[in-house]
N, C-alpha and C. Protein backbone atom coordinates (compact mmCIF):
# COMPACT_ATOMS: atom_id res chain seq x y z
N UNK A 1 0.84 -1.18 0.00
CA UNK A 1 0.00 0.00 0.00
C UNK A 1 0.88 1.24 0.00
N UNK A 2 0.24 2.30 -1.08
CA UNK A 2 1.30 3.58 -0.83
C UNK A 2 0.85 4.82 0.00
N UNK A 3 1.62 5.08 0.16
CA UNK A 3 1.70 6.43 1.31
C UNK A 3 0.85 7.49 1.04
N UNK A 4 -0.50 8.07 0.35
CA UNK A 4 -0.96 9.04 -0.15
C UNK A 4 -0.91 10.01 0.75
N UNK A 5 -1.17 10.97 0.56
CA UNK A 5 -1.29 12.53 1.62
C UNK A 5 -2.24 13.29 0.73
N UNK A 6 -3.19 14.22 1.61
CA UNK A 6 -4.34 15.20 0.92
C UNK A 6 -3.93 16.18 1.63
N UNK A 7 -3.78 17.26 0.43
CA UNK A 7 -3.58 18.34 1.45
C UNK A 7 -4.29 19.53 0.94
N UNK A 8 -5.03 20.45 1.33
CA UNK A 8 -6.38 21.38 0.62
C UNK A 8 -5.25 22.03 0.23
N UNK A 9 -6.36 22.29 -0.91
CA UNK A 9 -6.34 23.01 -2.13
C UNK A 9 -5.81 24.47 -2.08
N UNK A 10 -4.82 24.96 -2.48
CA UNK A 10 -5.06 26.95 -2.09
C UNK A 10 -4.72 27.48 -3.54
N UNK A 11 -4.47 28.46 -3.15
CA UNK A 11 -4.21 29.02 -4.14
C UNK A 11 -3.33 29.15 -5.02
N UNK A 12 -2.14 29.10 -4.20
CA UNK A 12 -0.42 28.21 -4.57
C UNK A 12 -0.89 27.38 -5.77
N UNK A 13 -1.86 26.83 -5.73
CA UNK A 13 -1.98 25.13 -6.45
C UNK A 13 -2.30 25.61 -7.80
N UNK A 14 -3.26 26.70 -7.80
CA UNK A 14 -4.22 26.53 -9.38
C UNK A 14 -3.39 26.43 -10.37
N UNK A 15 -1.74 27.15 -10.82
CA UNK A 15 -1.35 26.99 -11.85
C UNK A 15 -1.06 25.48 -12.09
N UNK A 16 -0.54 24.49 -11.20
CA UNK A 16 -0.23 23.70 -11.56
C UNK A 16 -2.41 22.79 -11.27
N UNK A 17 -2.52 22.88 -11.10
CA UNK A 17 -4.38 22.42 -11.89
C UNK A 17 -4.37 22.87 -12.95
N UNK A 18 -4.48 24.42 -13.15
CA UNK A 18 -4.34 24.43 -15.09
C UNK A 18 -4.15 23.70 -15.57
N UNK A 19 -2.65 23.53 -15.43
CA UNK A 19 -1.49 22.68 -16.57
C UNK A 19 -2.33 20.95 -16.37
N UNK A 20 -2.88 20.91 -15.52
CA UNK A 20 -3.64 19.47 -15.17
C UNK A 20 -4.88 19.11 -16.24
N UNK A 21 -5.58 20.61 -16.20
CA UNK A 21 -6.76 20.62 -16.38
C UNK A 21 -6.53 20.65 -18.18
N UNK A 22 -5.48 21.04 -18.43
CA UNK A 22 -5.27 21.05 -20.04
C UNK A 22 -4.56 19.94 -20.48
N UNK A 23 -4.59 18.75 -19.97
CA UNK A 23 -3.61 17.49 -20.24
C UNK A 23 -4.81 17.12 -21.28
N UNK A 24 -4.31 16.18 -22.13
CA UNK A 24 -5.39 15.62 -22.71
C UNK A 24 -6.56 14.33 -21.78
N UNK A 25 -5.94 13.54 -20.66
CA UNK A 25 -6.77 12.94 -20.56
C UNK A 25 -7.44 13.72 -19.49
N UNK A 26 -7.28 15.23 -19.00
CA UNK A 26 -8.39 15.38 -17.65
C UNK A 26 -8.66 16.47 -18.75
N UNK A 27 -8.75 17.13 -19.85
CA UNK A 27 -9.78 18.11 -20.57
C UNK A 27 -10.95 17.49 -21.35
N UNK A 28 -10.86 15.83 -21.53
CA UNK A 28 -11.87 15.31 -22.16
C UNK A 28 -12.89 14.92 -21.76
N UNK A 29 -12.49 15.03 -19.66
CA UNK A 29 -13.56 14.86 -19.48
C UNK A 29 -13.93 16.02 -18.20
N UNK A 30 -13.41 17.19 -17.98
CA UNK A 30 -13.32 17.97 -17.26
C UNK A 30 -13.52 19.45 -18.21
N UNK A 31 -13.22 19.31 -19.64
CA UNK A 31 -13.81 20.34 -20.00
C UNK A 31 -12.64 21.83 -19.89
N UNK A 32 -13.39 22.84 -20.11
CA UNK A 32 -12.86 24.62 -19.79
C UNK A 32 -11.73 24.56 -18.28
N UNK A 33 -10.32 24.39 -18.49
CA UNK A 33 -9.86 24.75 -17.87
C UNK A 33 -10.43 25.71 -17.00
N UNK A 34 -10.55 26.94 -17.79
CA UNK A 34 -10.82 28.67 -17.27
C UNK A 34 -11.87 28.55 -16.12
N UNK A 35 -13.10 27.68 -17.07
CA UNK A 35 -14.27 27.48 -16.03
C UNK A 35 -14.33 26.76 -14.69
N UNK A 36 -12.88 25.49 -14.73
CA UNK A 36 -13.09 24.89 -13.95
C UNK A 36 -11.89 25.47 -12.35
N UNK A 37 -11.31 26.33 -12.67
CA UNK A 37 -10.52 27.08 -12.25
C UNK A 37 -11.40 28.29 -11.43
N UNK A 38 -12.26 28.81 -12.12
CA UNK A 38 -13.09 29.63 -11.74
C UNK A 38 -14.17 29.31 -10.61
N UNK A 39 -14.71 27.88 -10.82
CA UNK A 39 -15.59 27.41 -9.76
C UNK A 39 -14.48 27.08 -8.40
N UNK A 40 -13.23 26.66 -8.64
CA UNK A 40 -12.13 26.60 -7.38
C UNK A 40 -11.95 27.48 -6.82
N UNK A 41 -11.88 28.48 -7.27
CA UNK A 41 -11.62 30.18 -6.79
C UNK A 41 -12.73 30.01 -6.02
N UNK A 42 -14.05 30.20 -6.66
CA UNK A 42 -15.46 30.64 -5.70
C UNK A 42 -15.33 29.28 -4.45
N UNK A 43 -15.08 28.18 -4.87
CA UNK A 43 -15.51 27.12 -3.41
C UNK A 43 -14.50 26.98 -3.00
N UNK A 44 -12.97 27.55 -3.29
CA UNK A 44 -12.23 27.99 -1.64
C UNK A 44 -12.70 28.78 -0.83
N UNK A 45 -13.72 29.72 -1.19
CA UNK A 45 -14.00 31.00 -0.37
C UNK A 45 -15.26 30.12 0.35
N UNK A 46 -15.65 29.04 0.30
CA UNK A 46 -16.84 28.23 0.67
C UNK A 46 -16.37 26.99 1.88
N UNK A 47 -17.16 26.39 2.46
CA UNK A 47 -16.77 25.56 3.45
C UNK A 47 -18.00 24.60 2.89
N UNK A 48 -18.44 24.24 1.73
CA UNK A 48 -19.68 23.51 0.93
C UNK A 48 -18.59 22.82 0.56
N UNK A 49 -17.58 22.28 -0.06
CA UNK A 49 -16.61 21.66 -0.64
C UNK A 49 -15.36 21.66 -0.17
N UNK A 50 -14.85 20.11 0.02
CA UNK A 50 -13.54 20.00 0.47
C UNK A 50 -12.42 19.60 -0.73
N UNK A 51 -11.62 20.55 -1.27
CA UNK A 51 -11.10 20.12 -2.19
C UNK A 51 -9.49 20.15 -1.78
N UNK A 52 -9.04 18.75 -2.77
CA UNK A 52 -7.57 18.26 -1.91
C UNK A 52 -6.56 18.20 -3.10
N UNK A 53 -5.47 18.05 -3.13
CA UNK A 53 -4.11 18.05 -4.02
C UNK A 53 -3.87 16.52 -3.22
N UNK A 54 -3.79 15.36 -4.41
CA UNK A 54 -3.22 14.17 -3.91
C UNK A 54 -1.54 14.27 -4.26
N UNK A 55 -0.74 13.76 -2.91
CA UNK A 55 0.66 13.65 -3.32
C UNK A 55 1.11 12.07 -2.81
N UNK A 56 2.07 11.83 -3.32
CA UNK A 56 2.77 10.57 -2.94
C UNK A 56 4.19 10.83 -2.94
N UNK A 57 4.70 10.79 -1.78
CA UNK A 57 6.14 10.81 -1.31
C UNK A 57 6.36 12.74 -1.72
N UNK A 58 5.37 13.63 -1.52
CA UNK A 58 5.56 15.14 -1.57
C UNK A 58 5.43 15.21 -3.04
N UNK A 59 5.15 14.55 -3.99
CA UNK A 59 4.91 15.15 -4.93
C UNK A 59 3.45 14.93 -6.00
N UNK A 60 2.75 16.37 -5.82
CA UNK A 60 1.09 16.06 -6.12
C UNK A 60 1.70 15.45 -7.76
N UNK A 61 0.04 15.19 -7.43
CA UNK A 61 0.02 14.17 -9.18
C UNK A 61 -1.33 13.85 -9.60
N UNK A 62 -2.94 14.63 -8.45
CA UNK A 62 -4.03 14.56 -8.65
C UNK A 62 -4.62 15.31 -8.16
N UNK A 63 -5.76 15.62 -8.29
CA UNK A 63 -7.07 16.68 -7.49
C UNK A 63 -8.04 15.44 -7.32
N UNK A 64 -8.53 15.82 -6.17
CA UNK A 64 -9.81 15.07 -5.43
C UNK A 64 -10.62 16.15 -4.77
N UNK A 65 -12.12 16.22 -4.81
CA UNK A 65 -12.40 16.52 -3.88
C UNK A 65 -13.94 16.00 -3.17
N UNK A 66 -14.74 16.05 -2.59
CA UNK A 66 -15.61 15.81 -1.66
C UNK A 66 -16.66 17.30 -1.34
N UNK A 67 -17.89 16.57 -1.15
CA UNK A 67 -18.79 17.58 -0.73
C UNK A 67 -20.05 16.78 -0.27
N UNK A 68 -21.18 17.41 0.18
CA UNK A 68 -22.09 16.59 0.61
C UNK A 68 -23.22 16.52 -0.63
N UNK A 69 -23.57 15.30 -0.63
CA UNK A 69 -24.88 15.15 -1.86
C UNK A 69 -26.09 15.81 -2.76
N UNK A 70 -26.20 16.72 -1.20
CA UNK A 70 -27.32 17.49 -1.46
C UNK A 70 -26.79 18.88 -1.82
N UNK A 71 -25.69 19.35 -1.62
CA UNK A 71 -25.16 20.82 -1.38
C UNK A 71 -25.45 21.26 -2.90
N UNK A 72 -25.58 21.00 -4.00
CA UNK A 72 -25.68 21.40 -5.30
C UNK A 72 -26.90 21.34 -6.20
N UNK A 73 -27.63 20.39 -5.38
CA UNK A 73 -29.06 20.31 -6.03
C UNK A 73 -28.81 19.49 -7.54
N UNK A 74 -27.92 18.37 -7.49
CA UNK A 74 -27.46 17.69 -8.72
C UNK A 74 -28.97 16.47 -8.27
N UNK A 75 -29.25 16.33 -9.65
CA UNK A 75 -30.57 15.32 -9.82
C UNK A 75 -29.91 13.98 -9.57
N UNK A 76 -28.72 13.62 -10.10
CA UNK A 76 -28.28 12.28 -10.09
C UNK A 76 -27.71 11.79 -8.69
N UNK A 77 -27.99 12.77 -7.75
CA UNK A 77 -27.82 11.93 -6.58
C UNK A 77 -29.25 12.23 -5.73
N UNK A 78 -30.14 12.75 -6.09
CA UNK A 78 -31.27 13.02 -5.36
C UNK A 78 -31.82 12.17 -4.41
N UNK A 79 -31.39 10.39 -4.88
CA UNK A 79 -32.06 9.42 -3.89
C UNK A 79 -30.80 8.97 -3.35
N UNK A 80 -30.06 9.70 -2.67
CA UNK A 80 -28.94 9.49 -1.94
C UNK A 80 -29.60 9.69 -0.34
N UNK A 81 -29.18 8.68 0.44
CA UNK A 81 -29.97 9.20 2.38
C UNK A 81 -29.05 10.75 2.45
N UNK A 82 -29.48 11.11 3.86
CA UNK A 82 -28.98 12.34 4.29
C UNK A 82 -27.69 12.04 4.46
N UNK A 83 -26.53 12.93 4.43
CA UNK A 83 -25.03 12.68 4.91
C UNK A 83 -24.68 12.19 3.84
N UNK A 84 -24.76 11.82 2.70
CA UNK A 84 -23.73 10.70 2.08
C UNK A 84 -23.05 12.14 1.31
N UNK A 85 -21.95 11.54 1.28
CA UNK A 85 -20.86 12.36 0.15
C UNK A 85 -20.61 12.17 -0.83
N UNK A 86 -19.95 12.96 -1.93
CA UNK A 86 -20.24 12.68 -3.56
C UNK A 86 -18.50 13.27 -3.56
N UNK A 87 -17.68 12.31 -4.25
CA UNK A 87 -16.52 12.57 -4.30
C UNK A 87 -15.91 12.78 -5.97
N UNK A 88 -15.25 13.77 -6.24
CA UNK A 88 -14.86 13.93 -7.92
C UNK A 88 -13.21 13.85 -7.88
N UNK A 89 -12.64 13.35 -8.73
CA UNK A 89 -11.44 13.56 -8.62
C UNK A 89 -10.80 13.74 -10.09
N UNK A 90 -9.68 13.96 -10.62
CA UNK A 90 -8.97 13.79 -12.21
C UNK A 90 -6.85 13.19 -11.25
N UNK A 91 -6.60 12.75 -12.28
CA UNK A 91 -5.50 12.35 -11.93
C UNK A 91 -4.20 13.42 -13.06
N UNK A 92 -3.91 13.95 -12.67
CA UNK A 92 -3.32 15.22 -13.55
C UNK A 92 -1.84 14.72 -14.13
N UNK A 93 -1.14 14.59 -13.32
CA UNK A 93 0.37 14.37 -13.83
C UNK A 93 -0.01 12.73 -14.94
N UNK A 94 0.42 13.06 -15.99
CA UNK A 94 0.34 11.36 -17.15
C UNK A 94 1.70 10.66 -16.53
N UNK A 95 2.48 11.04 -15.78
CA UNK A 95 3.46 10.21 -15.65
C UNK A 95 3.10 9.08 -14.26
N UNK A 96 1.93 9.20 -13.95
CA UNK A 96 1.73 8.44 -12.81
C UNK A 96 -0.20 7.46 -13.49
N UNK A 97 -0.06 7.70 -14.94
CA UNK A 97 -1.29 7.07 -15.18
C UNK A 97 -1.05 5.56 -15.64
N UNK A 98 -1.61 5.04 -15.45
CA UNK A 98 -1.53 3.53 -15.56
C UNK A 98 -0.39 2.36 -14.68
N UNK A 99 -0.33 2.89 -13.60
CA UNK A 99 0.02 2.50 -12.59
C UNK A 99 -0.63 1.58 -11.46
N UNK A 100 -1.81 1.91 -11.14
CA UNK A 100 -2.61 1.78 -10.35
C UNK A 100 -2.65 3.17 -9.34
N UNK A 101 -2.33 4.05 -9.32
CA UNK A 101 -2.28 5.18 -8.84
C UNK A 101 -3.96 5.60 -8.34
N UNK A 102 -4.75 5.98 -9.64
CA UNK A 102 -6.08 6.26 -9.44
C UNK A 102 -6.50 5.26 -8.24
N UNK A 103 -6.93 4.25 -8.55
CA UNK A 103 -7.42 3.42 -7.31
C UNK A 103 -7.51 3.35 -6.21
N UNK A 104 -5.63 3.32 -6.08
CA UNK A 104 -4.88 3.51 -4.66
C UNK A 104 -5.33 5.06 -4.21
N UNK A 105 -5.57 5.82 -4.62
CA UNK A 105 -5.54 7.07 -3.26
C UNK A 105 -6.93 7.32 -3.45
N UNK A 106 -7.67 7.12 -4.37
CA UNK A 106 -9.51 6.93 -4.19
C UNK A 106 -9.82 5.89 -2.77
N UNK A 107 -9.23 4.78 -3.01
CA UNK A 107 -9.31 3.86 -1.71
C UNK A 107 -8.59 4.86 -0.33
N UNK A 108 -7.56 4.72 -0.75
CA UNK A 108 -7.08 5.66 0.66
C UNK A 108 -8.29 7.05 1.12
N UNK A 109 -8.54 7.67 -0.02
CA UNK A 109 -9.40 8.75 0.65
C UNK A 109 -10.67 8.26 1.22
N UNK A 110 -11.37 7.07 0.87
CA UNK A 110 -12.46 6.55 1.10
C UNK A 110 -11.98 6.21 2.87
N UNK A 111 -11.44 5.61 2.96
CA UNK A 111 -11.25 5.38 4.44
C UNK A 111 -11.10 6.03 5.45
N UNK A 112 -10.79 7.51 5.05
CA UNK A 112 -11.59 8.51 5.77
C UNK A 112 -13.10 8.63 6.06
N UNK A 113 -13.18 9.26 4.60
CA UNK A 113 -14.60 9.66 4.33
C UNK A 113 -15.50 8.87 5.20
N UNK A 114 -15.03 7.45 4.66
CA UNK A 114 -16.11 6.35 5.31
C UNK A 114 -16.29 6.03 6.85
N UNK A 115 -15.26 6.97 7.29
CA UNK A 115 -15.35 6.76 9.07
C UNK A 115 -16.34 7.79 9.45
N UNK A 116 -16.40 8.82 8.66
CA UNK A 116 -17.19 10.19 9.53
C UNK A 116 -18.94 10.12 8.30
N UNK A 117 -19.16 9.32 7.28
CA UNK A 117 -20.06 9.63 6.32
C UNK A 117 -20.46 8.01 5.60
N UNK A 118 -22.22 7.87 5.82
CA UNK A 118 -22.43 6.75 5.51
C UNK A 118 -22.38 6.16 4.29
N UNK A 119 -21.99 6.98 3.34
CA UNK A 119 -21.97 6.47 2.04
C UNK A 119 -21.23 6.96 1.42
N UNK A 120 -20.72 7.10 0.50
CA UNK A 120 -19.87 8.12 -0.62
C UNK A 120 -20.32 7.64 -2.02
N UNK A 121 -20.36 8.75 -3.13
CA UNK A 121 -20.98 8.45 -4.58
C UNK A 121 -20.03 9.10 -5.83
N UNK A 122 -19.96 8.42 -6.31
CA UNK A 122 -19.63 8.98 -7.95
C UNK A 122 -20.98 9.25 -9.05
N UNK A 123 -20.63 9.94 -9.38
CA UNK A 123 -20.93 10.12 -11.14
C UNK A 123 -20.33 9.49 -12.37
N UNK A 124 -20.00 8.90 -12.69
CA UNK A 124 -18.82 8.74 -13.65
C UNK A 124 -19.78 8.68 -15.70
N UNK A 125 -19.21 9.22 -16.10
CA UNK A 125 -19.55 9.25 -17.70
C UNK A 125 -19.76 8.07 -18.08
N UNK A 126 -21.05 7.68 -18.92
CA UNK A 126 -21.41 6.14 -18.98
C UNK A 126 -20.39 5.51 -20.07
N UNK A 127 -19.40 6.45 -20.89
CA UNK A 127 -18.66 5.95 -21.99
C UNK A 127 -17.09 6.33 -21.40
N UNK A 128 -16.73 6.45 -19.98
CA UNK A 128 -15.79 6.19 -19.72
C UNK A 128 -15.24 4.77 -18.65
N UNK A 129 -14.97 4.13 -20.31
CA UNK A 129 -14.81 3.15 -19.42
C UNK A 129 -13.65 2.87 -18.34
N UNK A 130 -12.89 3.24 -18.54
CA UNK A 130 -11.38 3.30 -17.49
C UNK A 130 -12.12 3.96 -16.22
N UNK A 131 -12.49 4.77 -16.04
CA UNK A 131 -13.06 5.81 -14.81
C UNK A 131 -13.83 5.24 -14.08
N UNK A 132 -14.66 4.13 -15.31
CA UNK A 132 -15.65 3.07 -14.21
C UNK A 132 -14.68 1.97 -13.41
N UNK A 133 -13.85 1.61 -14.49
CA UNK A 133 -13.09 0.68 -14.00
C UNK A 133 -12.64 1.02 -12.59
N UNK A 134 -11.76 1.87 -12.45
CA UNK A 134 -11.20 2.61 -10.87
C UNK A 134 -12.35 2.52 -10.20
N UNK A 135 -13.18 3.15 -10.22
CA UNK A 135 -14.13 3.46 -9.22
C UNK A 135 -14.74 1.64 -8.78
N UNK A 136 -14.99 0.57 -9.61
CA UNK A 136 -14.80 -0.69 -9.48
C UNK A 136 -13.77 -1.08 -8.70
N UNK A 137 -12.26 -0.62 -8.90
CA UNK A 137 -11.50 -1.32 -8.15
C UNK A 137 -11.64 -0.78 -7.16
N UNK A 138 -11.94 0.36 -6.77
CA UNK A 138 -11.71 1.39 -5.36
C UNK A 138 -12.87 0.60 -4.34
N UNK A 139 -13.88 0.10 -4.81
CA UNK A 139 -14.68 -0.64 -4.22
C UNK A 139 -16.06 -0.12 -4.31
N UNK A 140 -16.67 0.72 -5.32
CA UNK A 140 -17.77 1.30 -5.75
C UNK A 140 -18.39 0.23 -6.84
N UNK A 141 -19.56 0.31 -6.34
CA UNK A 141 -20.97 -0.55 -6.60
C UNK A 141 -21.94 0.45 -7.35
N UNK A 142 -22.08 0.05 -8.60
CA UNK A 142 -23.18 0.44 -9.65
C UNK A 142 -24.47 0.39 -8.96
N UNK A 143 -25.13 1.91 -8.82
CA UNK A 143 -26.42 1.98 -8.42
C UNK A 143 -27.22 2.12 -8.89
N UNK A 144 -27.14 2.82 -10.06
CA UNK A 144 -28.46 3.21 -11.62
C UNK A 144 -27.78 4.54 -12.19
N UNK A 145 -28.14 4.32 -13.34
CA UNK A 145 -28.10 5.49 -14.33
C UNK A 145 -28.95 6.78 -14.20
N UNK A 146 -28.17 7.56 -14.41
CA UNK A 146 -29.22 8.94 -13.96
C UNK A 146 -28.47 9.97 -15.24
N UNK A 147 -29.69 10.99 -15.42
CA UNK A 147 -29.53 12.11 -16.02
C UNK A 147 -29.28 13.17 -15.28
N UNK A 148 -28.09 13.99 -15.51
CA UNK A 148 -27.68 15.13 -14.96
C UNK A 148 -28.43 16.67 -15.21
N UNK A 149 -28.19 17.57 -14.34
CA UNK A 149 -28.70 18.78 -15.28
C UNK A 149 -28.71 19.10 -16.69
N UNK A 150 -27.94 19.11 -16.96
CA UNK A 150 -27.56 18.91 -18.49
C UNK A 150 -27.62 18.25 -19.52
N UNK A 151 -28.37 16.98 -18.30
CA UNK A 151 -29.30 15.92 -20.22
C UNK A 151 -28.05 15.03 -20.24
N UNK A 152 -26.49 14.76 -19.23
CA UNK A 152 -25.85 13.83 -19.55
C UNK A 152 -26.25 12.59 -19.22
N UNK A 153 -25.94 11.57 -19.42
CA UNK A 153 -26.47 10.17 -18.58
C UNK A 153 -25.06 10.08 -17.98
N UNK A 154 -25.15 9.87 -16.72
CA UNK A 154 -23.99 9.19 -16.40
C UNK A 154 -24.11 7.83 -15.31
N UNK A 155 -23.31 7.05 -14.80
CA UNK A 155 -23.68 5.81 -13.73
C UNK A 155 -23.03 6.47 -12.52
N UNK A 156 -24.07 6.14 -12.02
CA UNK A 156 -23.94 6.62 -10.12
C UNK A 156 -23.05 5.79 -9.51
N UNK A 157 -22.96 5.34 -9.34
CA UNK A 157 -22.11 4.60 -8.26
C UNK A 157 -21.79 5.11 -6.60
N UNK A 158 -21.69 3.42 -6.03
CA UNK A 158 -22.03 4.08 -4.46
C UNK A 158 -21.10 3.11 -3.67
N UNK A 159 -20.34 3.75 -2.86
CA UNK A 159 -19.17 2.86 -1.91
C UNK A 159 -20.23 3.06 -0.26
N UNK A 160 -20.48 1.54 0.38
CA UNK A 160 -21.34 1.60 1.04
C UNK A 160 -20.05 1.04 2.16
């Protein structure tokens, strides 16, 4: 098992999220750098979202973060109980992809989460299949397909 560390997000961080957020595999499915940079700015100034820089041995190589289910009014978790958490993450540095990396610090963060919160959930894109895969190995269980604000379908998934 490896050593992960989370350490919140500041401001220090965003350039190197940019450069994350413009890799090819976290813009295909993360979209507008600018935009997604912009919602970080507004929910550091927030205590609605816990957002983290994953490192291994001091050097980050992912974004994760956590919030509660209901805090956004997202449809695809609507039949979630009270308390459960909805966790998003991208794995930024390509030199740590296909490792088992993703897995390992999704699992590690879950074993937090899962001490203080009865459930935790993904979203994941119904045509990414690698993303399902992780969230499979991390120990997340397919709950149903749901439509997002936006008319996406994506699979819920739920670590109980």
């Amino acid at each position: 098992m490896r050593n992960y560390s989370f350490r919140r997000l500041s401001h220090d961080d965003l350039p190197l999220i940019r450069a994350w957020l413009n890799t090819p595999q976290v813009k295909a499915w993360w979209g507008s750098a600018d935009r997604q940079i912009a919602l970080m700015n507004q929910d550091m100034k927030s205590d609605t979202i816990n957002m983290h820089v994953v490192e291994l041995v001091g050097k980050p190589f992912a974004y994760i973060h956590n919030h509660d289910a209901r805090a956004f009014a997202m449809p695809e978790y609507a039949d979630l109980p009270p308390g459960a958490r909805v966790i998003d993450t991208f794995l930024g540095d390509p030199d740590y992809l296909g490792q088992g990396h993703a897995a390992g610090y999704i699992d590690a963060y879950l074993r937090d989460l899962r001490m203080h919160y009865p459930m935790v959930a993904v979203a994941a894109n119904t045509t990414d299949a690698r993303t399902l895969g992780i969230y499979k190995q991390a120990g997340f269980h397919k709950r149903r397909l749901a439509a997002t604000r936006d008319g996406k379908l994506v699979q819920v998934m739920t670590h109980l």
